[in-house]
Protein backbone atom coordinates (compact mmCIF):
# COMPACT_ATOMS: atom_id res chain seq x y z
CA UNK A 1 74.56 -123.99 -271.62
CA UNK A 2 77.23 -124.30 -269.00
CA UNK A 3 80.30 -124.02 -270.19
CA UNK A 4 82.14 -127.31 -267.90
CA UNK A 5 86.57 -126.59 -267.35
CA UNK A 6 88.67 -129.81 -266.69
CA UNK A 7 91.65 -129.56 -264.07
CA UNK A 8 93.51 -132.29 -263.64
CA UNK A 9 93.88 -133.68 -260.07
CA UNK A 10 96.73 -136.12 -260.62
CA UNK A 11 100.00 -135.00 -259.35
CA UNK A 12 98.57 -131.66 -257.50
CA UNK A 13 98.87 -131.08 -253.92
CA UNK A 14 95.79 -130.26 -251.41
CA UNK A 15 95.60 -128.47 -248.41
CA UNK A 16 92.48 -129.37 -246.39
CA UNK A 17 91.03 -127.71 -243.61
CA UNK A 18 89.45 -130.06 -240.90
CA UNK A 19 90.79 -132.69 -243.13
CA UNK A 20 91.43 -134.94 -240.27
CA UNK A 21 88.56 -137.05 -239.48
CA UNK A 22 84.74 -136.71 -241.18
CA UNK A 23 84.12 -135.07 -244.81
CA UNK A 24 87.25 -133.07 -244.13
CA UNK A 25 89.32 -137.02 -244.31
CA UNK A 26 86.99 -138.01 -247.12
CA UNK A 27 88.47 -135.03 -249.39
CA UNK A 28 91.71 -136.05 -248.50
CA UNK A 29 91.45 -139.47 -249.72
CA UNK A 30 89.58 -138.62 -252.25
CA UNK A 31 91.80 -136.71 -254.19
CA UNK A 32 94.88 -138.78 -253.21
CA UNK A 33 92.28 -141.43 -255.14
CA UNK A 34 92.47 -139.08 -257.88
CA UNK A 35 96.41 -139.13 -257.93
CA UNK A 36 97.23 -136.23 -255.94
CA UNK A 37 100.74 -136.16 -255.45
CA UNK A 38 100.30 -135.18 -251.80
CA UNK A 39 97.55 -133.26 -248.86
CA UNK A 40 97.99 -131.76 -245.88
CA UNK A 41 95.51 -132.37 -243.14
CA UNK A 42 95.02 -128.97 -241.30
CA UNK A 43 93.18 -129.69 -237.69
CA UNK A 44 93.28 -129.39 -234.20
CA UNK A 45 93.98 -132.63 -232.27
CA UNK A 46 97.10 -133.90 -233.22
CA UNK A 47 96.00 -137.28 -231.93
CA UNK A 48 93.60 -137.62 -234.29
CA UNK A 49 95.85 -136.28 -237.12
CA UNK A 50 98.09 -139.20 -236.26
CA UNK A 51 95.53 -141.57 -236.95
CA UNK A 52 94.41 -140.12 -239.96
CA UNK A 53 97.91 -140.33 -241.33
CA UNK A 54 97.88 -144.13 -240.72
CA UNK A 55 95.24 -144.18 -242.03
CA UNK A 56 96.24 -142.70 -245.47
CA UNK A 57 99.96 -144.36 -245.34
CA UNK A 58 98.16 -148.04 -245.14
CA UNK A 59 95.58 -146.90 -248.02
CA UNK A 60 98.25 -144.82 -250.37
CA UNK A 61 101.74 -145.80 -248.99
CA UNK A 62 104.24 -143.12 -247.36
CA UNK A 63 104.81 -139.90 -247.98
CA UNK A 64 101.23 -138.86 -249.10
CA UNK A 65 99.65 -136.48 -246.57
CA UNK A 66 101.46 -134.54 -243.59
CA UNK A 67 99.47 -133.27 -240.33
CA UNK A 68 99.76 -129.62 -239.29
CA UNK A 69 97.59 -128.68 -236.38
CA UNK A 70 95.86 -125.32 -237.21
CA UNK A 71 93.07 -123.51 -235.58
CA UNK A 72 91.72 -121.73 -238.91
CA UNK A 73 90.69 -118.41 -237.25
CA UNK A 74 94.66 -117.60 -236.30
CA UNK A 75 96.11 -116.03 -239.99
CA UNK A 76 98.74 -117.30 -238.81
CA UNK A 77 98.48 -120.64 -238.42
CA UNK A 78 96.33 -120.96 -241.25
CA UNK A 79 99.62 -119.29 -242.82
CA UNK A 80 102.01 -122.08 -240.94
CA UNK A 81 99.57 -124.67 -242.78
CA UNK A 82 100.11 -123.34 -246.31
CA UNK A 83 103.61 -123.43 -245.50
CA UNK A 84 104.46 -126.67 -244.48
CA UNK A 85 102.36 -127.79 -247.12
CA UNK A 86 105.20 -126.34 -249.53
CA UNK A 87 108.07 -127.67 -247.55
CA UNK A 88 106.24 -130.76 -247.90
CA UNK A 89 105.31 -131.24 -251.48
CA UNK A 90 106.59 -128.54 -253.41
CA UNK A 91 103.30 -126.47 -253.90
CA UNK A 92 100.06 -126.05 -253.19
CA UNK A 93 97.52 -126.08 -255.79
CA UNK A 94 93.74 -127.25 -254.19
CA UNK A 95 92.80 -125.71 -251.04
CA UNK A 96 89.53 -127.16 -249.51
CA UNK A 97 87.75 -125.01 -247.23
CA UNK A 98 86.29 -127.46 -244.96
CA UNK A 99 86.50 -126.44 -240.96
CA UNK A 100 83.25 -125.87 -239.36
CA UNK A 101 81.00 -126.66 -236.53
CA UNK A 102 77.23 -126.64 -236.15
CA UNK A 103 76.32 -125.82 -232.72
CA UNK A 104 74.54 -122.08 -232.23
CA UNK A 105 74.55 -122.48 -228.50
CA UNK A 106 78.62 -121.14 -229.15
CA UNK A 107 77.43 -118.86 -231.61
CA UNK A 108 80.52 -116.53 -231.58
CA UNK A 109 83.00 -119.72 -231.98
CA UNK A 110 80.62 -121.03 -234.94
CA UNK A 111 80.55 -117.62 -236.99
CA UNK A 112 84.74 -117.15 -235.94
CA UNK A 113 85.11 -120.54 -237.82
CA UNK A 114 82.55 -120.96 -240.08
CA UNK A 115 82.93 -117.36 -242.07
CA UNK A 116 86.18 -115.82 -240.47
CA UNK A 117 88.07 -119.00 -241.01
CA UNK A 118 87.55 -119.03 -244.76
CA UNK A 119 88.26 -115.49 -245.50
CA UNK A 120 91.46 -116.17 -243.98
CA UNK A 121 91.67 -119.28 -246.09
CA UNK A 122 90.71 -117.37 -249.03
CA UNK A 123 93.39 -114.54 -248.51
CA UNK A 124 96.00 -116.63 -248.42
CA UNK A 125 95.31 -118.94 -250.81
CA UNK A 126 93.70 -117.01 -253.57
CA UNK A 127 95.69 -113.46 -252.97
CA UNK A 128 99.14 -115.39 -251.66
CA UNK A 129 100.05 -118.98 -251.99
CA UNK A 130 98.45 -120.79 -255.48
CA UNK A 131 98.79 -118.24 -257.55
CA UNK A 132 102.72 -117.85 -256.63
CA UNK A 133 102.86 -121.80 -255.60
CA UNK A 134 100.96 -123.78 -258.10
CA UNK A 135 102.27 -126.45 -260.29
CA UNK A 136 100.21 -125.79 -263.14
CA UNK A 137 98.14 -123.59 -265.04
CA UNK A 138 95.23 -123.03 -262.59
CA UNK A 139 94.71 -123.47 -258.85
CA UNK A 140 91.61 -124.11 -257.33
CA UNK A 141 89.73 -123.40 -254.04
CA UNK A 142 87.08 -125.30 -252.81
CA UNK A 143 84.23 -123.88 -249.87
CA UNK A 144 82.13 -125.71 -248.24
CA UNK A 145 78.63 -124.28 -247.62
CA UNK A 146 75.78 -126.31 -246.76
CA UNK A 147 71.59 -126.56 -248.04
CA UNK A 148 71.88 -123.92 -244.84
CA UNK A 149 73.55 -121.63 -246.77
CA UNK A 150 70.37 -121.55 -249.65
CA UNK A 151 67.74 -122.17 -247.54
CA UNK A 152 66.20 -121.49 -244.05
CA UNK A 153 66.48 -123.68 -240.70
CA UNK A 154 64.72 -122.07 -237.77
CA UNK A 155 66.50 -124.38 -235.27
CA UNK A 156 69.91 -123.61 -236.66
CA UNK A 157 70.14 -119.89 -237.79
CA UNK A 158 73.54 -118.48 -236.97
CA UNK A 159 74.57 -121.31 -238.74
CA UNK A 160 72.43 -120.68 -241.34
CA UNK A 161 73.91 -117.10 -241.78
CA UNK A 162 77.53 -118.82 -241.60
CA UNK A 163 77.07 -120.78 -244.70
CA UNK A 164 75.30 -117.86 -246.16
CA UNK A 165 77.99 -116.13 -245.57
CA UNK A 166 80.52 -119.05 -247.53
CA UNK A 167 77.84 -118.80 -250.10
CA UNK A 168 78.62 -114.92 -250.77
CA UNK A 169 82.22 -115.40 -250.20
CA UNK A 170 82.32 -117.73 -253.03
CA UNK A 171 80.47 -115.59 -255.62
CA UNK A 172 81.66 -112.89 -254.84
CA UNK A 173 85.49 -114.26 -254.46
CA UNK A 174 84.53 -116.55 -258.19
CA UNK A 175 83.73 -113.49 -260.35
CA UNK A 176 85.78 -113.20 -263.37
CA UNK A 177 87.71 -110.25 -261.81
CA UNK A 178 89.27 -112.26 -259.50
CA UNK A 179 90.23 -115.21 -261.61
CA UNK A 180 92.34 -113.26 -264.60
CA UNK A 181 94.20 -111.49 -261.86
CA UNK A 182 94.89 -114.50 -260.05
CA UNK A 183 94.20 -117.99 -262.11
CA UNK A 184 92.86 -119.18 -259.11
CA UNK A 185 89.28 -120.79 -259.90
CA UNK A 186 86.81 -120.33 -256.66
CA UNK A 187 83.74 -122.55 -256.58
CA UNK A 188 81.64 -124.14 -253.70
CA UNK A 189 79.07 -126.93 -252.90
CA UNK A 190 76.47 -127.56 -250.66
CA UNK A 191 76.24 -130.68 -248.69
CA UNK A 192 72.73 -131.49 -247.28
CA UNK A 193 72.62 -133.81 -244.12
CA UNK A 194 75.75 -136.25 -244.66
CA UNK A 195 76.06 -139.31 -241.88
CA UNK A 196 79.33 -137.72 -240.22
CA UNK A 197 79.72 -137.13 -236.28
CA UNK A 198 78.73 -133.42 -237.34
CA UNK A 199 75.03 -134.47 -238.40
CA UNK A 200 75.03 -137.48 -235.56
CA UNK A 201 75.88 -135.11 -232.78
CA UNK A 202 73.45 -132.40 -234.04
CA UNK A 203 71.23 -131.06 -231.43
CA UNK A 204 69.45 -128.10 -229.79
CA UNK A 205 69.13 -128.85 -226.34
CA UNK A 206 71.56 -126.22 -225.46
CA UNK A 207 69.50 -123.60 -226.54
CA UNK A 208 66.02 -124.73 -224.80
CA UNK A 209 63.17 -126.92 -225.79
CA UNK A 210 61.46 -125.00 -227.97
CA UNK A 211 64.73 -124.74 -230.40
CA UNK A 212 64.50 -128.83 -230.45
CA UNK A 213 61.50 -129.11 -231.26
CA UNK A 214 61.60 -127.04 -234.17
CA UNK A 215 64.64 -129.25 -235.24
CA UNK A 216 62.61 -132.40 -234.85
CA UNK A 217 60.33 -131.04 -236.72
CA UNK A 218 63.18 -129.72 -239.79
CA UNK A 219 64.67 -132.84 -239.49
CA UNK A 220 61.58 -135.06 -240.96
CA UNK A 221 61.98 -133.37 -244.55
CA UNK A 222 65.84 -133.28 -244.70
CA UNK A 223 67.50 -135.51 -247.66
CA UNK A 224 70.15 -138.10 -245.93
CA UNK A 225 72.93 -139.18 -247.58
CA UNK A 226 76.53 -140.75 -246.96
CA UNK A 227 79.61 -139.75 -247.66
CA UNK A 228 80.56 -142.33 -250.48
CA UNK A 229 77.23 -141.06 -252.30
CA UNK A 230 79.01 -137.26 -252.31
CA UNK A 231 82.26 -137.29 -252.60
CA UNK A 232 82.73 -138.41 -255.66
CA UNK A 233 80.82 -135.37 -256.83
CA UNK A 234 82.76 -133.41 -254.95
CA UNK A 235 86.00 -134.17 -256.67
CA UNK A 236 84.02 -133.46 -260.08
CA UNK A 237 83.26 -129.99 -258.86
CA UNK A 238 87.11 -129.23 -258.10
CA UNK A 239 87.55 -130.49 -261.44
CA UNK A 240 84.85 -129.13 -263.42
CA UNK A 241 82.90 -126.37 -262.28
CA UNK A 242 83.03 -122.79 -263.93
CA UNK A 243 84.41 -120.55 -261.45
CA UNK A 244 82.13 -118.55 -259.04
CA UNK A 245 79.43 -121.54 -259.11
CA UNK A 246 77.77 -123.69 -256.39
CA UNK A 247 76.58 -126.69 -256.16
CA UNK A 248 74.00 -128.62 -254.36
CA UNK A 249 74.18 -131.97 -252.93
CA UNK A 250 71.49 -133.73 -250.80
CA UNK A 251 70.08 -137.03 -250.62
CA UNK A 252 72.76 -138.92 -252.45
CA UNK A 253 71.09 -137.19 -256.04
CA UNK A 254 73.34 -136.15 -258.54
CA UNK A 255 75.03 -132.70 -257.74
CA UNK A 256 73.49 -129.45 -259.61
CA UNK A 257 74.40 -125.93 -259.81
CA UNK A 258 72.23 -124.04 -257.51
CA UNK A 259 71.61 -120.34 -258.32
CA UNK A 260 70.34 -117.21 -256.73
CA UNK A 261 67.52 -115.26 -258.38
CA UNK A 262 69.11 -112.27 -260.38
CA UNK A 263 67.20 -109.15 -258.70
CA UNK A 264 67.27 -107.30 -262.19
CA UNK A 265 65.33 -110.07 -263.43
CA UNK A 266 62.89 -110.69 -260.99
CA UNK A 267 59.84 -111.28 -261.85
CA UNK A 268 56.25 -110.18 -260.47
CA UNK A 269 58.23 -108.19 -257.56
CA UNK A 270 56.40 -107.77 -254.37
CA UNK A 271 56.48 -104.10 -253.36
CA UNK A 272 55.82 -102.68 -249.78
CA UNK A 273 52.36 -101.57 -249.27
CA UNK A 274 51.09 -102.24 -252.58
């Protein structure tokens, strides 16, 4: 049986990436919900930081989140982030790995912030900042994959590999090696379609017809859901899940651990040519 861990929320600081508008402001609130002591929204457009922290101020009162913009594939602004989030709060002990885009047609800007923007994420805060900079015991760091990164999209696939990519990151980044060196627990989730301008604005008319029709076609068996119906999951897995796990979200159904086939134990293997 899985063995759950319990990390409290209340009075830790969060640093989340595209935490200014969609899932990435959701997280934010959410775990100011939870009693965070304070979050930083990382993002691009500083005008819609600005309204994000107005936002937050009327929901939680002052003080409670600060706005740094950040483009996550520079280290070092991604660095800049991390650090204002100290000079703001004190530490830094949740970072949520949020930034991404969906749009293959920029393929090379998708896979620069999708997969190089959280290994930068993931060097700084698991091999730098929480472990030196958190207020308790344990840190943890959140990715965000996708049903994209456990399962196959023909209308979508460099975005497929990106969250693939998260997917290994995670595992590979939550192994028990990592965590006694470091005290820093790693775990993901993966969010099927969620109503957020990311999922509204989805399209593949950039990359010809036949790409949209394929998606029209993907898009009659995907499991909707809204944000209220996740999130709340989503704070459980920050502060519950064993370290190195993933979970899977979709259709506004409870969240479970989704995990890859062991090749060792593979059964009834299906050898070339025979």
């Amino acid at each position: 049986m899985l063995k759950m861990v319990h990390f409290e929320i209340s009075g830790k600081v969060g640093l989340v990436t595209g935490g200014a508008s969609g899932l990435g402001l959701y997280y934010a609130k959410a775990l100011l919900g939870k009693g965070a002591k304070g979050v930083t929204l990382a993002d691009l457009d500083p005008k819609v930081g600005q309204q994000a922290l107005a936002e937050i101020e009327k929901e939680f009162g002052e003080n409670k989140a600060v706005f740094v913009k950040c483009d996550v594939t520079d280290y070092n602004q991604f660095e800049d982030a991390f650090k204002e989030t100290i000079k703001a709060f004190g530490n830094i002990d949740i970072l949520i790995n949020n930034a991404g885009i969906m749009n293959d047609s920029v393929w090379d800007k998708e896979v620069d912030i999708n997969v190089k923007g959280v290994i930068n994420g993931m060097l700084l805060g698991l091999d730098n900042y929480i472990p030196k900079h958190k207020s308790g015991a344990e840190g943890v760091i959140l990715n965000v994959s996708s049903t994209a990164g456990v399962g196959k999209y023909g209308c979508l696939p460099v975005y497929v590999a990106t969250k693939f990519a998260v997917h290994g990151l995670t595992l590979s980044w939550g192994l028990p090696s990592h965590y006694e060196r470091t005290k820093v627990r790693v775990v993901g989730i993966c969010p099927g379609p969620t109503d957020t301008p990311l999922i509204r604005d989805m399209a593949c008319r950039n990359l010809g017809d036949a790409y949209e029709k394929i998606r029209q076609e993907e898009v009659k068996v995907m499991k909707s859901q809204t944000p209220e119906q996740m999130v709340p999951d989503v704070m459980r897995v920050i502060e519950t899940a064993p370290c190195g796990t993933m979970w899977l979200m979709e259709g506004g159904e409870p969240a479970y651990q989704y995990e890859m086939v062991d090749r060792f134990e593979m059964e009834n293997k299906k050898y070339l040519g025979k």
